[in-house]
N, C-alpha and C. Protein backbone atom coordinates (compact mmCIF):
# COMPACT_ATOMS: atom_id res chain seq x y z
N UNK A 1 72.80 -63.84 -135.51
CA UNK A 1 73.04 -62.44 -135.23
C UNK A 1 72.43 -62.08 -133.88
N UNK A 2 73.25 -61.36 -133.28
CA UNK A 2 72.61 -60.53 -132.06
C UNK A 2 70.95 -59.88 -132.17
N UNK A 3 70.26 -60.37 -131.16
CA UNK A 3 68.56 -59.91 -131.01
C UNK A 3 68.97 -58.17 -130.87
N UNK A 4 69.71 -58.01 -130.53
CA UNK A 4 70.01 -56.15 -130.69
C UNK A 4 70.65 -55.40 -131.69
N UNK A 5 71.27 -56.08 -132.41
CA UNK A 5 71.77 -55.95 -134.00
C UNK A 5 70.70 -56.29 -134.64
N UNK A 6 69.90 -57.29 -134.76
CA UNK A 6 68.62 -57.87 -135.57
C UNK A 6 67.77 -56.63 -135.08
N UNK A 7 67.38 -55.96 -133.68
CA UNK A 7 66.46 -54.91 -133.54
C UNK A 7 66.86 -53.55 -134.07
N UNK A 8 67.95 -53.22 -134.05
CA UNK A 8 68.50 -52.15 -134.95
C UNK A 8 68.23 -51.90 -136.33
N UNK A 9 68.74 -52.85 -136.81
CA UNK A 9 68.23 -53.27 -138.42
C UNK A 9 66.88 -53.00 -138.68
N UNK A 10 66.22 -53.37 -137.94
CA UNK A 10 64.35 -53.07 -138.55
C UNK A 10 63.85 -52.16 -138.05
N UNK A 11 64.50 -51.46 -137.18
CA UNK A 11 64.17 -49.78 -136.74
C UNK A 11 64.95 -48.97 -137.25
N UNK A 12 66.09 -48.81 -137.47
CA UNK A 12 67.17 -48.11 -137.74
C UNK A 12 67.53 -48.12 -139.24
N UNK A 13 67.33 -49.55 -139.80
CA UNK A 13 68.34 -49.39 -140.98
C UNK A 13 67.18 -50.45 -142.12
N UNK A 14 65.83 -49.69 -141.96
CA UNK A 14 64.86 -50.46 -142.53
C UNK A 14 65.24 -50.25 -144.19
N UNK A 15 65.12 -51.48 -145.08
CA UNK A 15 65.65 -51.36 -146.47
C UNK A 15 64.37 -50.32 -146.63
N UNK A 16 64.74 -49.78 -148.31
CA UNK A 16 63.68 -49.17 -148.63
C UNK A 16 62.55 -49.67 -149.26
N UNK A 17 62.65 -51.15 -149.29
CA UNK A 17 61.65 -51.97 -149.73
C UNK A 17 61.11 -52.20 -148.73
N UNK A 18 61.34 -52.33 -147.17
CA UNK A 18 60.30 -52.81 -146.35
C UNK A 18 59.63 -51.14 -146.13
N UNK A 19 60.01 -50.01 -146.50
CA UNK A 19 59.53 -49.11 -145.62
C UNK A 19 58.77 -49.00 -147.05
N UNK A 20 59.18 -48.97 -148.54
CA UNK A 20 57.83 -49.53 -149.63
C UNK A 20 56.13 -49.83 -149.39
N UNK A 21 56.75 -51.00 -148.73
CA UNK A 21 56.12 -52.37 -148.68
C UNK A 21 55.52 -51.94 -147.10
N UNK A 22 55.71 -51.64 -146.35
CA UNK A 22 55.09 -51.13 -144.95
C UNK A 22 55.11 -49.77 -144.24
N UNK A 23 55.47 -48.88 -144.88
CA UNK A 23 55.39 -47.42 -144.85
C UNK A 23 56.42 -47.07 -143.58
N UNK A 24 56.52 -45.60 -143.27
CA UNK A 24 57.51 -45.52 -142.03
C UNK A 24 56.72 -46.15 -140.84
N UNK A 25 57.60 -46.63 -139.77
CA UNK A 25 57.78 -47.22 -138.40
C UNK A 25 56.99 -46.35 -137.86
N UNK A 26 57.44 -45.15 -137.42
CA UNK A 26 56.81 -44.26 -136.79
C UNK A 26 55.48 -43.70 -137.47
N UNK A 27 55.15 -43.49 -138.69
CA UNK A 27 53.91 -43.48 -138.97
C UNK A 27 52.73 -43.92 -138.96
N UNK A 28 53.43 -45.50 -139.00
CA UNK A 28 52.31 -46.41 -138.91
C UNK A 28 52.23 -46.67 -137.92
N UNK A 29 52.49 -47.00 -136.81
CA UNK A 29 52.31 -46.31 -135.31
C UNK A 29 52.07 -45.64 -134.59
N UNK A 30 51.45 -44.14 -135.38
CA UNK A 30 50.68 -43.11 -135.25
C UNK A 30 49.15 -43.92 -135.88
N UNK A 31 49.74 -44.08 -137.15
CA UNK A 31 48.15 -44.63 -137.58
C UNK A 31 47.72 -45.68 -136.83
N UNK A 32 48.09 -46.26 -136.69
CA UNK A 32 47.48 -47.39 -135.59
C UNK A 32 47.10 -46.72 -134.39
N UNK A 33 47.57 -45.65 -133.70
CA UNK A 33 46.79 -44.97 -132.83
C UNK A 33 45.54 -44.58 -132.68
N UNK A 34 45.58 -43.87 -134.14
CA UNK A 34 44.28 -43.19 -134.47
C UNK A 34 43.51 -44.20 -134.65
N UNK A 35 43.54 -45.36 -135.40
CA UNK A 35 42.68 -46.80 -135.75
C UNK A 35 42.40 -47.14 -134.75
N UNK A 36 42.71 -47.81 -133.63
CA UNK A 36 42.71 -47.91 -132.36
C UNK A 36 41.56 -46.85 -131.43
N UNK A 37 41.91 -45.82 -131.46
CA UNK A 37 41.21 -44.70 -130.87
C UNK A 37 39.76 -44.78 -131.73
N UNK A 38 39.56 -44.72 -132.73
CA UNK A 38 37.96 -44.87 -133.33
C UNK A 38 37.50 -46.21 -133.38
N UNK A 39 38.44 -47.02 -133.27
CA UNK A 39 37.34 -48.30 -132.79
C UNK A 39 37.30 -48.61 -131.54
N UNK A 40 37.96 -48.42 -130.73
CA UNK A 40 38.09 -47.99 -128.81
C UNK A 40 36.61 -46.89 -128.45
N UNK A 41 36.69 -45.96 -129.66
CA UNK A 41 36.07 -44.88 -129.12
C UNK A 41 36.65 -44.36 -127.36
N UNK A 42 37.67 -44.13 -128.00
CA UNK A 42 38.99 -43.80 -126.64
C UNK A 42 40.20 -43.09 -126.98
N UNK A 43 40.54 -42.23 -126.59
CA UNK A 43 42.08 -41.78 -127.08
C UNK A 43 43.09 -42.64 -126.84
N UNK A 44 43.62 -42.72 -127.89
CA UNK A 44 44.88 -44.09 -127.75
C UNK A 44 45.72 -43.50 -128.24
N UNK A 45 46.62 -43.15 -127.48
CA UNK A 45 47.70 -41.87 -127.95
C UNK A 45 49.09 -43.52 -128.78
N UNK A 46 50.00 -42.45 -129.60
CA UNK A 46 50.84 -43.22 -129.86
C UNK A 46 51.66 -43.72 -129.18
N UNK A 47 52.59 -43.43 -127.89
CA UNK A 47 53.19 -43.86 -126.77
C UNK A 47 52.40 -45.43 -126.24
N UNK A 48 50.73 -45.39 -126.22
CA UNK A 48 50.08 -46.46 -125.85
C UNK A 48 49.84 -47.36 -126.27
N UNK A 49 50.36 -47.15 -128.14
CA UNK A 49 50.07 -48.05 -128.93
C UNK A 49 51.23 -49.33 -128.90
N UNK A 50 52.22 -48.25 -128.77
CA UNK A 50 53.73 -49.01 -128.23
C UNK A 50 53.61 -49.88 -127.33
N UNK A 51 53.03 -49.50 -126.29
CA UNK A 51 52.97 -50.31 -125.18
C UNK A 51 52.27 -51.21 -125.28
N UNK A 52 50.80 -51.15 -125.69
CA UNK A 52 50.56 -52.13 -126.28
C UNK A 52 50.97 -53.43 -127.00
N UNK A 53 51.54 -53.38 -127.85
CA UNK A 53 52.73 -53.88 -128.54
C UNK A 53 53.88 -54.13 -128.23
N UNK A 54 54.36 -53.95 -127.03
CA UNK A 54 55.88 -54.41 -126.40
C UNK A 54 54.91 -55.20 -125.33
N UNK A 55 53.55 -55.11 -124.87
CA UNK A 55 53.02 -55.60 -123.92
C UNK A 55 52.63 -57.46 -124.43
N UNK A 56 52.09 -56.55 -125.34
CA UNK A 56 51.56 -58.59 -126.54
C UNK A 56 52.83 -59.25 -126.75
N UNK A 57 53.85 -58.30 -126.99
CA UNK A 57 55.30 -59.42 -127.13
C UNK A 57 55.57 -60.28 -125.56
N UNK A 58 55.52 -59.32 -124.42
CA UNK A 58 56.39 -59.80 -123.66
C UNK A 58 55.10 -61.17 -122.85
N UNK A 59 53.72 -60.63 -123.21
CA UNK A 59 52.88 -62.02 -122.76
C UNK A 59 53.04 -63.09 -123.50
N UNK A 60 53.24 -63.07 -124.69
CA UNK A 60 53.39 -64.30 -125.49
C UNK A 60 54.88 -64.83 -125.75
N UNK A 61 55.63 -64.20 -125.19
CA UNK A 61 56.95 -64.41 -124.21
C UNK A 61 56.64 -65.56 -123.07
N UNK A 62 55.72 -64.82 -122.36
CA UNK A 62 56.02 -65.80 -120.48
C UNK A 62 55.04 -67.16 -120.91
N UNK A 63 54.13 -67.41 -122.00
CA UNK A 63 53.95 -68.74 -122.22
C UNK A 63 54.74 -69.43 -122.68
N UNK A 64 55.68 -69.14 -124.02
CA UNK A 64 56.38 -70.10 -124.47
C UNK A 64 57.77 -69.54 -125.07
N UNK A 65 59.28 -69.59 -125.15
CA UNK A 65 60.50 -68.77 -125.56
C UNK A 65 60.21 -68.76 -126.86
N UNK A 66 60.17 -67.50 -127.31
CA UNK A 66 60.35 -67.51 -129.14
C UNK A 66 60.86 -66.24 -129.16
N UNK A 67 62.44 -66.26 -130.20
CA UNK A 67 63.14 -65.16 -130.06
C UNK A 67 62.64 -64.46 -130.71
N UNK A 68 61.41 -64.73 -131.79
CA UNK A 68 60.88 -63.42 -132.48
C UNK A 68 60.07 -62.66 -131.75
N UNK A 69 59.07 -63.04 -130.27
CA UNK A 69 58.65 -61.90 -129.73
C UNK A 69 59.73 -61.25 -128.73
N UNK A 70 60.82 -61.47 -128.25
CA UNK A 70 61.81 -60.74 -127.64
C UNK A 70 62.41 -59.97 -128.63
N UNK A 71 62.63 -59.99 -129.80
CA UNK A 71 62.92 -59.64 -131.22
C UNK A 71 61.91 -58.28 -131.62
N UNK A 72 60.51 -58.45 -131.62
CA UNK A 72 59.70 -57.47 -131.72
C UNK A 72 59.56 -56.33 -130.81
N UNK A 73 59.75 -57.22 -128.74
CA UNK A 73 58.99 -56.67 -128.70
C UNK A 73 60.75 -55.37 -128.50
N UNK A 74 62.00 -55.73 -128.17
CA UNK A 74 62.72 -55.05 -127.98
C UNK A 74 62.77 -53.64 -129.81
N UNK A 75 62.71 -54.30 -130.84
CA UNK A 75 62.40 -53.25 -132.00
C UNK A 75 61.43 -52.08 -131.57
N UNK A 76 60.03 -52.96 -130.73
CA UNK A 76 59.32 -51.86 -130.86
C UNK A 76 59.80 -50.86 -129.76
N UNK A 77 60.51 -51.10 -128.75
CA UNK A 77 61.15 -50.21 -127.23
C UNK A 77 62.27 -49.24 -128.63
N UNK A 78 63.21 -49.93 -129.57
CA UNK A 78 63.72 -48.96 -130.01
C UNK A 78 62.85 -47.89 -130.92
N UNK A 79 62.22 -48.37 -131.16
CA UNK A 79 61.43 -47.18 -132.31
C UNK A 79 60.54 -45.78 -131.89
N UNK A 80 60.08 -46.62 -130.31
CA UNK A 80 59.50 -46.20 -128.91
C UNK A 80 60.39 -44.45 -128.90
N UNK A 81 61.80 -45.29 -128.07
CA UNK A 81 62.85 -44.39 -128.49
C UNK A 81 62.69 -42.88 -128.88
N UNK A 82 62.82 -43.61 -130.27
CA UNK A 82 63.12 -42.87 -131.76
C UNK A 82 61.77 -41.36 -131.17
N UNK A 83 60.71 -42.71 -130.94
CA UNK A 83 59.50 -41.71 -131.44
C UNK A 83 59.68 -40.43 -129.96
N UNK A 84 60.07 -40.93 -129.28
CA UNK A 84 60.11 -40.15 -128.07
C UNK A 84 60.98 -39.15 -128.10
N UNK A 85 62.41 -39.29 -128.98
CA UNK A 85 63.31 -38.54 -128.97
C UNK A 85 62.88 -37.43 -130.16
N UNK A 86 61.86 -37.97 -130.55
CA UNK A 86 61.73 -36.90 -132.08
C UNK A 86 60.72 -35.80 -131.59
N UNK A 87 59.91 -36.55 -130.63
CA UNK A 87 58.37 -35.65 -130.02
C UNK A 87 59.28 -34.59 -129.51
N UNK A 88 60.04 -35.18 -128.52
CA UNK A 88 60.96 -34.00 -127.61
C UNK A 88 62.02 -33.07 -127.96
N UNK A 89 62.07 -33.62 -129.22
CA UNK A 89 63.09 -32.40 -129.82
C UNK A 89 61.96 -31.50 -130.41
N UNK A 90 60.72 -31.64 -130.96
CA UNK A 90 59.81 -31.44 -131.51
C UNK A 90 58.91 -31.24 -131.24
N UNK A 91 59.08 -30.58 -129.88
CA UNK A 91 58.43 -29.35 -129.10
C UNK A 91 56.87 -30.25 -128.73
């Protein structure tokens, strides 16, 4: 399957057993902000957490090809997205 059909699917069209089993995308990506930020003792906004995380994909990318971090890190740019399009409608 297409790495952009495969990234759709786990942002877009998450079963309801993985979102069960791992809560919403965008939530837990807030929470990881906040987790982040009290053990940083730093504001780690959610936008940074992303980056973070599309950042660890694309380094462990330029050592060795594995389609699951081009796989992650493009999911996490869509969810990125999501989260960006929801802030901005959402004042």
């Amino acid at each position: 399957m297409n790495i952009l059909k495969k990234a759709n699917e786990i942002v877009n069209e998450r079963s309801e057993e993985k979102v069960r089993q791992y809560g919403d995308f965008i939530q837990c990506m807030k929470k990881t902000a906040r987790i982040a930020s009290e053990i940083s003792s730093k504001d780690i906004t959610t936008e940074d957490a992303y980056n973070v995380l599309i950042a660890l994909k694309l380094s462990r990318h330029s050592n060795n090809y594995k389609e699951d971090n081009l796989l992650d890190a493009v999911a996490y740019m869509g969810s990125l997205n999501n989260y960006k399009l929801n802030t901005n409608n959402n004042g």
